[in-house]
Structure formats: structure tokens, C-alpha cells
C-alpha atoms as a PDB file:
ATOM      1  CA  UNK A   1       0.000   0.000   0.000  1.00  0.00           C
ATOM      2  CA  UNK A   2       1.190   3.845  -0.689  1.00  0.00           C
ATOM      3  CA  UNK A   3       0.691   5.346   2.390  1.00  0.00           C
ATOM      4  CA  UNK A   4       2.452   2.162   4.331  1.00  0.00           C
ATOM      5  CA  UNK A   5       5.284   2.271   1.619  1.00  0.00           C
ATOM      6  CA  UNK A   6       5.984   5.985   2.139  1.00  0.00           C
ATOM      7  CA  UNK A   7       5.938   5.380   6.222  1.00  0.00           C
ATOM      8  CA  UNK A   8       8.782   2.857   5.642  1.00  0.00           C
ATOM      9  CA  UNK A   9      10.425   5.505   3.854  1.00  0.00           C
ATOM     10  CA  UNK A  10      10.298   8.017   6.494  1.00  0.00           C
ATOM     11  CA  UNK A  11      11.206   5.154   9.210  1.00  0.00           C
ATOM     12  CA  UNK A  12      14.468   4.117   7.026  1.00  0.00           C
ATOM     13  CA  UNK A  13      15.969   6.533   4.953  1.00  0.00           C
ATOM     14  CA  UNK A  14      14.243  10.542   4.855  1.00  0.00           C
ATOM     15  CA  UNK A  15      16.136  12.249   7.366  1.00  0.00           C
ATOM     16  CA  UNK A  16      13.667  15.002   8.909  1.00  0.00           C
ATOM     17  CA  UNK A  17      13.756  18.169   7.356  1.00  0.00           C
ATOM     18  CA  UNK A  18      12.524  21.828   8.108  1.00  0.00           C
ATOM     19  CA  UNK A  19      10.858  22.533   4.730  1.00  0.00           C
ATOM     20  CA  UNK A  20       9.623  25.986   3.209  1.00  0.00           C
ATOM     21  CA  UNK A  21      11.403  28.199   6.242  1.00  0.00           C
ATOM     22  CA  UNK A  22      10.058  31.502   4.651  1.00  0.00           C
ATOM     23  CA  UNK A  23       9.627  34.834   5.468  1.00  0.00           C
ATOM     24  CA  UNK A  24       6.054  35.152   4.633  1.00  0.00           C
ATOM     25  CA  UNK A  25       3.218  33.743   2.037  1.00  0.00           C
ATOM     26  CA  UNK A  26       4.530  35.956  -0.876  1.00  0.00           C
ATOM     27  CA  UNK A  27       7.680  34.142  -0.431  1.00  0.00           C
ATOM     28  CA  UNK A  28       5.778  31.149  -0.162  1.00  0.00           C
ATOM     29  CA  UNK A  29       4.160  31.547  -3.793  1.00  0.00           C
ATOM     30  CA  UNK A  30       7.015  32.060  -5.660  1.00  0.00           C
ATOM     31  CA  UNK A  31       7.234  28.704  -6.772  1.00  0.00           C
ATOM     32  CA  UNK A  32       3.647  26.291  -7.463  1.00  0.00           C
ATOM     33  CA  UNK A  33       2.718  24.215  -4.984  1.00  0.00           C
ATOM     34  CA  UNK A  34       0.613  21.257  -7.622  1.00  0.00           C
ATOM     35  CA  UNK A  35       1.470  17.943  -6.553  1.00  0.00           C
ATOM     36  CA  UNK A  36       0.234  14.447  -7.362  1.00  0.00           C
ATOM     37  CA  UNK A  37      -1.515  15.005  -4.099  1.00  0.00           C
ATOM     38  CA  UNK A  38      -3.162  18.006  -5.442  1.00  0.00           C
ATOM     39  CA  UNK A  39      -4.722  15.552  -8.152  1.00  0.00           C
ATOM     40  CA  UNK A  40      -6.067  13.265  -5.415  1.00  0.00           C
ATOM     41  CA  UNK A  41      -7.411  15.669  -3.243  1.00  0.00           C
ATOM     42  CA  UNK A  42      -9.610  17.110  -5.929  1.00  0.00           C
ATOM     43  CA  UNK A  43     -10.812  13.782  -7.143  1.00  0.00           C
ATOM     44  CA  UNK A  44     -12.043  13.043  -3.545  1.00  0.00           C
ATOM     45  CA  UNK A  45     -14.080  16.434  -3.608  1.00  0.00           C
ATOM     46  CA  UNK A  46     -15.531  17.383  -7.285  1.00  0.00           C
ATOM     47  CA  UNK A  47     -18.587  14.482  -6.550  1.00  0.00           C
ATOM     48  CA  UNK A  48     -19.280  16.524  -3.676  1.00  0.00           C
ATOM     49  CA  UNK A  49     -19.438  19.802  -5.736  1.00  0.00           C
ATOM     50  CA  UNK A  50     -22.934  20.149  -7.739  1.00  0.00           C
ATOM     51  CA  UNK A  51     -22.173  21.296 -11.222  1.00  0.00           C
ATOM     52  CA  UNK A  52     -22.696  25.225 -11.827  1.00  0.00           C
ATOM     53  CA  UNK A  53     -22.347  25.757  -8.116  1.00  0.00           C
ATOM     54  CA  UNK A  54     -21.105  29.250  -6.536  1.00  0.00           C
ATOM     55  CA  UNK A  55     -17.773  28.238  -4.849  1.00  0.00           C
ATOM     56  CA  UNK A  56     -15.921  30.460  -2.838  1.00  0.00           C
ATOM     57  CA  UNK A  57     -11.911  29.258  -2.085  1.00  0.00           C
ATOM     58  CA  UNK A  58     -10.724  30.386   0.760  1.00  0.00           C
ATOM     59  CA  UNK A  59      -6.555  30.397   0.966  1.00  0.00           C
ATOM     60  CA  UNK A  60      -7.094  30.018  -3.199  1.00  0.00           C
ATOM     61  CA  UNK A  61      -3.381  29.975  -3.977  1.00  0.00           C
ATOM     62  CA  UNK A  62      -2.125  30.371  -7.729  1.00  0.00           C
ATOM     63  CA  UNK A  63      -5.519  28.887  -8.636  1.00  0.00           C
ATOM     64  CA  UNK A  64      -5.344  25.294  -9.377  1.00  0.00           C
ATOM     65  CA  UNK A  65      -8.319  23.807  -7.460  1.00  0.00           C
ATOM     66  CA  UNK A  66     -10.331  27.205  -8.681  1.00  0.00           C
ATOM     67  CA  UNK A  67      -9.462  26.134 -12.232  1.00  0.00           C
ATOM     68  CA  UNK A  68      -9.934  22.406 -12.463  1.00  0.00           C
ATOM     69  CA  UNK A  69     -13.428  23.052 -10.779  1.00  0.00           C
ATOM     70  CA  UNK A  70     -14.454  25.151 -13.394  1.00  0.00           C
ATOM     71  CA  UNK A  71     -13.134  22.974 -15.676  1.00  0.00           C
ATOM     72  CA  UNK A  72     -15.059  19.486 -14.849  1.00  0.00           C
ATOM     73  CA  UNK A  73     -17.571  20.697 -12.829  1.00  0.00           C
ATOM     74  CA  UNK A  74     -19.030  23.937 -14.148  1.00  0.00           C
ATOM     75  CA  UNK A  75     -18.832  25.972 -11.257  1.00  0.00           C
ATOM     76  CA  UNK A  76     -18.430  29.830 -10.870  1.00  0.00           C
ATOM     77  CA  UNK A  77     -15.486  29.709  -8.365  1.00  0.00           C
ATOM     78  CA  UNK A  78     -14.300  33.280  -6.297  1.00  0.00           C
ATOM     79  CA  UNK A  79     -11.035  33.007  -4.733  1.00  0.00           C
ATOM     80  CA  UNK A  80      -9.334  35.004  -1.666  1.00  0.00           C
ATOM     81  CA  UNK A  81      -6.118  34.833  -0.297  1.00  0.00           C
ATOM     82  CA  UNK A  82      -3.303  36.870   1.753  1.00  0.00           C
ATOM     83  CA  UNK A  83      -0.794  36.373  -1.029  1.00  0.00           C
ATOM     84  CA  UNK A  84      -0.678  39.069  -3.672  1.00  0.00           C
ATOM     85  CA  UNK A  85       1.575  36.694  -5.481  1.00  0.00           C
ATOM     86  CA  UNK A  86      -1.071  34.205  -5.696  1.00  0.00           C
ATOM     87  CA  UNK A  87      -3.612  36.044  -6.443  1.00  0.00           C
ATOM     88  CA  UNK A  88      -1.481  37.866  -9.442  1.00  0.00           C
ATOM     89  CA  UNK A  89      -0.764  33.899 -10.523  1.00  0.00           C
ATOM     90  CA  UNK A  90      -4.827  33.163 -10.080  1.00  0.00           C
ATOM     91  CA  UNK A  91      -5.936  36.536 -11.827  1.00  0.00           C
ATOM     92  CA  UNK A  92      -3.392  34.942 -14.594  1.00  0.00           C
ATOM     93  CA  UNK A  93      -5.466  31.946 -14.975  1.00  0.00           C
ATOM     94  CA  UNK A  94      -8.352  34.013 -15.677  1.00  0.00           C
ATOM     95  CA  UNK A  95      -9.901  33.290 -12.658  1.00  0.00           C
ATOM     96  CA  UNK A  96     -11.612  35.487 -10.118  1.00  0.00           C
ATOM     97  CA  UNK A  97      -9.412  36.399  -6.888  1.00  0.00           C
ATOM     98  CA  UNK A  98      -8.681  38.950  -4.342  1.00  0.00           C
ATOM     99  CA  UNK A  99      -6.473  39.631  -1.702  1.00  0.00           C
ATOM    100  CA  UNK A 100      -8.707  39.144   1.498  1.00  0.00           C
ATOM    101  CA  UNK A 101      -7.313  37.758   5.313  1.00  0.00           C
ATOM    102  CA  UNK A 102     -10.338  35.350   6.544  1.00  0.00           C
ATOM    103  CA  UNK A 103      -9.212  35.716   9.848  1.00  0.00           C
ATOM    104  CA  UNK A 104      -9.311  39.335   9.977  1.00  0.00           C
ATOM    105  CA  UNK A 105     -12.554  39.810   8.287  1.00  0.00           C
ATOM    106  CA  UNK A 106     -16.182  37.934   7.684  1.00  0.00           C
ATOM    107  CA  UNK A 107     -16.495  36.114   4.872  1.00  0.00           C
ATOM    108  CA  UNK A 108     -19.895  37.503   4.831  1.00  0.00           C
ATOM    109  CA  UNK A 109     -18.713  40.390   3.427  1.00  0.00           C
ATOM    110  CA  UNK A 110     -18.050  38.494  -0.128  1.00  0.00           C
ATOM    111  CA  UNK A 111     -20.954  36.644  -0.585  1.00  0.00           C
ATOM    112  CA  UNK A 112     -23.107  33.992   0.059  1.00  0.00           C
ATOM    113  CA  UNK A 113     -22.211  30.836  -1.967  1.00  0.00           C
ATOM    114  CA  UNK A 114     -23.044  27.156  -2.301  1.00  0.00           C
ATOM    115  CA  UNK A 115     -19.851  25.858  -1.126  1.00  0.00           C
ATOM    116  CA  UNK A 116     -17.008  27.183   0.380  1.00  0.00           C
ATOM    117  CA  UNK A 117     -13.581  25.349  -0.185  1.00  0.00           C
ATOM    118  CA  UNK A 118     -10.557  25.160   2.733  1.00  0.00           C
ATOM    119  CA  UNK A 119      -8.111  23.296   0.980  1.00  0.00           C
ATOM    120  CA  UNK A 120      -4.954  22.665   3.276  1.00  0.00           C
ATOM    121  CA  UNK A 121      -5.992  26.120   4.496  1.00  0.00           C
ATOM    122  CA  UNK A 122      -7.060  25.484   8.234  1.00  0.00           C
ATOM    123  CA  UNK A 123      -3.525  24.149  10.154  1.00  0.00           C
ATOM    124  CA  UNK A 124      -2.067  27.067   8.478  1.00  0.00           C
ATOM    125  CA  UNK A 125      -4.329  29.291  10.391  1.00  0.00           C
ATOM    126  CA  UNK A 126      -3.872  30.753  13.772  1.00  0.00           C
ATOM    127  CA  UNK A 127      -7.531  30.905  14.760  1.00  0.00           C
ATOM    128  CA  UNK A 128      -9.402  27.789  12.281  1.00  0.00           C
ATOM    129  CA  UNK A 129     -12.523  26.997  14.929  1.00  0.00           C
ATOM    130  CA  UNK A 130     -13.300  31.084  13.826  1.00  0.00           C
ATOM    131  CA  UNK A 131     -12.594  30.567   9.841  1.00  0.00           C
ATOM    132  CA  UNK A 132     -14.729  27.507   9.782  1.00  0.00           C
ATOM    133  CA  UNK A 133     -17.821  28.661  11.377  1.00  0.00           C
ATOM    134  CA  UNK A 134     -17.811  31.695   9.409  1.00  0.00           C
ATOM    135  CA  UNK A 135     -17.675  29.596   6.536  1.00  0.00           C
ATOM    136  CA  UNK A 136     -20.650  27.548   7.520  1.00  0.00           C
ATOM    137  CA  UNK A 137     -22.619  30.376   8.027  1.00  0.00           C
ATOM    138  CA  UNK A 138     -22.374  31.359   4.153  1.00  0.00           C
ATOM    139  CA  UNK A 139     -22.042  28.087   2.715  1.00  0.00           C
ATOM    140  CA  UNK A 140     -25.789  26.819   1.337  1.00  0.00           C
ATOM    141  CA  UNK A 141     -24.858  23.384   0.717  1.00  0.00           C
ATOM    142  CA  UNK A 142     -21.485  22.713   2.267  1.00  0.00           C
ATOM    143  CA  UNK A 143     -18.360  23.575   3.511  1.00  0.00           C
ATOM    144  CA  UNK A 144     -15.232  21.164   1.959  1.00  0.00           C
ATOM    145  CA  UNK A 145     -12.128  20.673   4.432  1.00  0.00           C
ATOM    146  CA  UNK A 146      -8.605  18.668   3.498  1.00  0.00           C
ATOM    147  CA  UNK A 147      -5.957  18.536   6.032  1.00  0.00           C
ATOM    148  CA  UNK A 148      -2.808  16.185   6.272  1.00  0.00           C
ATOM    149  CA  UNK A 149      -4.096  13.338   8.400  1.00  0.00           C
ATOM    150  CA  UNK A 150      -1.073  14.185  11.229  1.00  0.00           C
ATOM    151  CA  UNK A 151      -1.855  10.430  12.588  1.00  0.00           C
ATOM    152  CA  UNK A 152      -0.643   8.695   9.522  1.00  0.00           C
ATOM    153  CA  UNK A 153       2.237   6.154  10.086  1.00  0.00           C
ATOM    154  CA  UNK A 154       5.118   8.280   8.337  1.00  0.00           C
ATOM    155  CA  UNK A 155       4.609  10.595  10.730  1.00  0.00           C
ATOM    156  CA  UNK A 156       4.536   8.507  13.770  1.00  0.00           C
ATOM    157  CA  UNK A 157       7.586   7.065  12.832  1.00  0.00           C
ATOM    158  CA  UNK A 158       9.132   9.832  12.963  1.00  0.00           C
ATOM    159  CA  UNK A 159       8.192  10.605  16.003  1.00  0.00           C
ATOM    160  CA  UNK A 160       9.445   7.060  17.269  1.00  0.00           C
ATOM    161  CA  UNK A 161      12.935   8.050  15.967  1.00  0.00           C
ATOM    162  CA  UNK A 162      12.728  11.461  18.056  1.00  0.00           C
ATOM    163  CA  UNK A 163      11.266  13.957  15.804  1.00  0.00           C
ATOM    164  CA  UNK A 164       8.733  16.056  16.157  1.00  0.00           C
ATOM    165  CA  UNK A 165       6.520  14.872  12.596  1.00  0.00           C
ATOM    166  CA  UNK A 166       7.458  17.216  10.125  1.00  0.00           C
ATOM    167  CA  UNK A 167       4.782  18.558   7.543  1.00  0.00           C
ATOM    168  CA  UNK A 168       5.649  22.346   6.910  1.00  0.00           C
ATOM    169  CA  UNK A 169       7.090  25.041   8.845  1.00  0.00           C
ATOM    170  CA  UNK A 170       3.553  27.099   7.852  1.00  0.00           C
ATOM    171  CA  UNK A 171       1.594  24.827   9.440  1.00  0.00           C
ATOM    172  CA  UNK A 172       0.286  25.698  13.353  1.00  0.00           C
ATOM    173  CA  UNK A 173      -2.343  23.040  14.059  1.00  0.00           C
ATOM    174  CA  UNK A 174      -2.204  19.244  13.483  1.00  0.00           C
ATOM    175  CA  UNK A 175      -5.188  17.133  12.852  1.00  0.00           C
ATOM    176  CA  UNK A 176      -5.278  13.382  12.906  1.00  0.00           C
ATOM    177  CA  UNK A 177      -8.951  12.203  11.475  1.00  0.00           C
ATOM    178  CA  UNK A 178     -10.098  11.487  15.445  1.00  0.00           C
ATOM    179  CA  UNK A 179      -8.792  15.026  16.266  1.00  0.00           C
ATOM    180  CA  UNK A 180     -10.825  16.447  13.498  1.00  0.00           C
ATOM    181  CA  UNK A 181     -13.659  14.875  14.043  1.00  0.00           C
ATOM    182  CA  UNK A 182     -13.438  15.574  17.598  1.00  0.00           C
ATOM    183  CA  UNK A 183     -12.954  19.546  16.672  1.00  0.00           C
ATOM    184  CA  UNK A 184     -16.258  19.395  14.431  1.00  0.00           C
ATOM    185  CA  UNK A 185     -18.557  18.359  17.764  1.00  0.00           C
ATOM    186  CA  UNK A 186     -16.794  20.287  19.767  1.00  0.00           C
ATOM    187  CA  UNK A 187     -18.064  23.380  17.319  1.00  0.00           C
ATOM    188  CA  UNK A 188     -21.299  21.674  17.011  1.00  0.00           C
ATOM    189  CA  UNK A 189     -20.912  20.992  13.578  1.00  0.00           C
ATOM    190  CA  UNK A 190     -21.642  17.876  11.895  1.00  0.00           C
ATOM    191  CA  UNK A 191     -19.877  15.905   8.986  1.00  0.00           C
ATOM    192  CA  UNK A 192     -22.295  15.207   5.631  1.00  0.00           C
ATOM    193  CA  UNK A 193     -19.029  12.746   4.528  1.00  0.00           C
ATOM    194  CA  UNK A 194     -15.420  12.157   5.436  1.00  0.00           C
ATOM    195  CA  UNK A 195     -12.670  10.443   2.554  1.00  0.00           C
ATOM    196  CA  UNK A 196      -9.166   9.955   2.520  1.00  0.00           C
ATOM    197  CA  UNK A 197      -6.924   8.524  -0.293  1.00  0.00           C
ATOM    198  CA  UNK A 198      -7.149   5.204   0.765  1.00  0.00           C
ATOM    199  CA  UNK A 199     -10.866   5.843  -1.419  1.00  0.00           C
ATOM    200  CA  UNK A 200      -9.209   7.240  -3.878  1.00  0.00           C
ATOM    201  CA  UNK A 201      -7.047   3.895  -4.343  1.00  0.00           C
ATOM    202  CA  UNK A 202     -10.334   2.090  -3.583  1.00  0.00           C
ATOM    203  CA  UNK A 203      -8.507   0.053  -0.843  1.00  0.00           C
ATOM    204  CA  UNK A 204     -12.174  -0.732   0.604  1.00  0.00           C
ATOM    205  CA  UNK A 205     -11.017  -3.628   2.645  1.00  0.00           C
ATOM    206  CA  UNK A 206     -11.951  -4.099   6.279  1.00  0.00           C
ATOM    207  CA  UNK A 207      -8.809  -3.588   8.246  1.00  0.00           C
ATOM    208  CA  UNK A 208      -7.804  -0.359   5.735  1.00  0.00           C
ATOM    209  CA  UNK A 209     -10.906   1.304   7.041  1.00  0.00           C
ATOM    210  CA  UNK A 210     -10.675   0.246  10.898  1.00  0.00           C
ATOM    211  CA  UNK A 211      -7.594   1.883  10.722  1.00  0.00           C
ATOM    212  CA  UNK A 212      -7.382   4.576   8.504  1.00  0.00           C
ATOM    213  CA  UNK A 213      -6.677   7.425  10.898  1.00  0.00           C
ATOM    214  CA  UNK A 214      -2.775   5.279  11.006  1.00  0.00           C
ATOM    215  CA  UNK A 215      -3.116   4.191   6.759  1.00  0.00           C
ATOM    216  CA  UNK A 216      -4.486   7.537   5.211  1.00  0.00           C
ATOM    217  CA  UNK A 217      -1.845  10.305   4.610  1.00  0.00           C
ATOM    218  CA  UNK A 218      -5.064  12.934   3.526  1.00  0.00           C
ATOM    219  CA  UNK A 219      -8.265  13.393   4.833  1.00  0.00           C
ATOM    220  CA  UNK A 220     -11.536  15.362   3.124  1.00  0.00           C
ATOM    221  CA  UNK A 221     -14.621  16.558   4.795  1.00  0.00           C
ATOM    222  CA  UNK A 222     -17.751  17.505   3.613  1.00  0.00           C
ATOM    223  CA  UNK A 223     -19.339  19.792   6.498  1.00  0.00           C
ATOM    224  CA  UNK A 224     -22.764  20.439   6.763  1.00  0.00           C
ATOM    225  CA  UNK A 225     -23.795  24.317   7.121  1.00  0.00           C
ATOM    226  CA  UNK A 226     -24.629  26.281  10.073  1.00  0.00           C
ATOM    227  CA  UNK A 227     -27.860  26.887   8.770  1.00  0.00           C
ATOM    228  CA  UNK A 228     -28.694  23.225   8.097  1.00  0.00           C
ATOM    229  CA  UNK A 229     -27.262  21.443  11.462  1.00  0.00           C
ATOM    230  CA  UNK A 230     -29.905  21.183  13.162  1.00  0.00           C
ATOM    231  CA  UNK A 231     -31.657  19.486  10.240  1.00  0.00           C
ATOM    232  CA  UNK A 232     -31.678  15.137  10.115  1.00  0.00           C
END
């Protein structure tokens, strides 16, 4: 399995690195960030995304997600983000964006939309229990959520050898998929759907699934509005 295979690697050969020590997000975006995770993430979502949606990305980056939504599902996508840099590299695509801070300002201010997209956005965050909510509250059908799954094997075995798990130097908050789930209830907010890659590589056997907060290296929610949580 992929996500085992990688753990090994971390256990017997990657020596533990700092990676992207930067000086700030428009350092950050000087150089794209599309990776064959990238890919996977976005075929765990797009089923989730009606076709011809409103979408608004929060933390949109140079674009990609924006674009390939548009692309396959139809979708009339807004981005935001704190990079000019991105945004420039979005605005390049032909895409919608604008420099906004979500944690400085609603998001009600933009819009109301059908979904709202935080992709990798919330461990970069220094407040995510505020950026979520707000999201839920101007989200119609759903809010969409990835995080690195910080429970997966690779990084446990790096703890084992002494090291703290690395993932990036931007990120603040670490989520395994109990952690997550955990921080949904604690906000009262309730999960519509939950995948990780080991979907994506349709590894649907027992055991895989039991223990998927050690197997799966990404995780995906689909988070049901504010508006909608006290439906059944």
C-alpha cells in the first residue's frame, strides 16, 4: 500500500527536514505548490461539488483547485487569499481572486455561496474553529475541508525516531482524522461525509478502514452548514 510504503520511507531513509522556512506567504508563492496530491485531493471532492455551483476558495493559492473546478464541474469559483503573489498567478489563470485575510474579516462580506472550499488552508491558520464557522454560516450546501491526516504512520515514525513529525514550517495546528472529528462536535458541527486517499485507491477492505486514521496520509470533509445542522 502507498501510504504504508511511504511510512517505511520516512522510518528508514528521509532524514527530517525543516521545509519551506520563509519569510512570509509571498515568499511562499514564488514557486507552485501542484502535486500528485493536489490531483487526489480534488478527485475526492468534485462528486461533492454540484455542477454550476457558486464556490468560494478560501486560501485560493495560484488557482489550481479554482481552475480544475471550473473545468469538470461547471462551477463559478471566487477566490481570496493573503498572497498578492497568488492572487497575481490566479488573476493569470483568468480566474476570479482577491487579496482578502479570513481571519481578519467575515467572509460575509463576499458573498453567500453554495460551497465554500478550505483546501490545506485550516492548520495554516492561527484561529481555524473562527474561519470555519464563518464559513458555515455562508455556505448553502457545504463547507469542503482537506488537512494532512497528522496520525498517519510516516509521521509517527518519525516521532518514534525522536522527531517532532514534520509537515511544513507554515503549518500551526495538526489534525489526525479522530482530532478532526473531535474539533467538528466540539463546534457543534456535523460531517455530511469524510474520505481519505485510501478511497481514492479504492482500498475498501476491512482492516484499511478500521484503521485509517494510522493508513491515510489525507483526509476530506464535507461539512454540513450552520444553517442546516440542526436538520436530520
Amino acid at each position: 500500500m502507498a501510504s504504508l510504503k511511504r511510512g517505511l520511507v520516512f522510518l528508514l531513509h528521509k532524514n527530517p527536514q525543516f521545509l519551506e522556512i520563509i519569510k512570509n506567504y509571498e515568499n511562499y508563492h514564488e514557486k507552485p505548490h501542484v502535486t500528485p496530491m493536489t490531483m487526489i485531493r480534488l478527485a475526492l471532492i468534485e462528486n461533492w461539488i454540484e455542477p454550476y455551483s457558486s464556490v468560494l476558495e478560501v486560501g485560493c493559492g495560484e488557482g489550481f483547485n479554482m481552475q480544475y473546478l471550473v473545468n469538470v464541474r461547471n462551477v463559478n469559483a471566487i477566490g481570496i487569499d493573503v498572497s498578492i503573489k497568488a492572487v497575481e498567478k490566479a488573476r493569470a489563470r483568468g480566474l476570479r481572486a482577491f487579496v482578502r485575510d479570513a481571519e481578519s474579516e467575515n467572509l460575509s462580506s463576499i458573498g453567500k455561496f453554495d460551497y465554500v472550499l478550505l483546501i490545506e488552508v485550516l492548520e495554516h491558520l492561527r484561529y481555524p474553529h473562527k474561519v470555519l464557522l464563518e464559513a458555515c454560516k455562508v455556505a448553502s450546501k457545504g463547507v469542503i475541508v482537506t488537512l494532512p491526516n497528522s496520525g498517519w504512520i510516516g509521521w509517527r515514525m518519525q516521532l518514534l525516531r525522536g522527531y517532532f513529525p514534520r509537515q511544513s514550517f507554515t503549518h500551526l495546528h495538526f489534525f489526525t482524522i479522530r482530532d478532526f472529528d473531535l474539533f467538528l462536535k466540539t463546534l457543534g458541527l456535523r460531517a455530511l461525509d469524510m474520505k481519505t486517499e485510501l478511497d481514492y485507491y479504492q482500498v475498501n477492505v476491512f482492516p484499511c478502514n478500521k484503521f485509517k486514521n494510522l493508513l491515510a496520509y489525507q483526509q476530506a470533509w464535507l461539512i454540513m452548514p450552520c444553517n442546516n445542522t440542526n436538520k436530520s
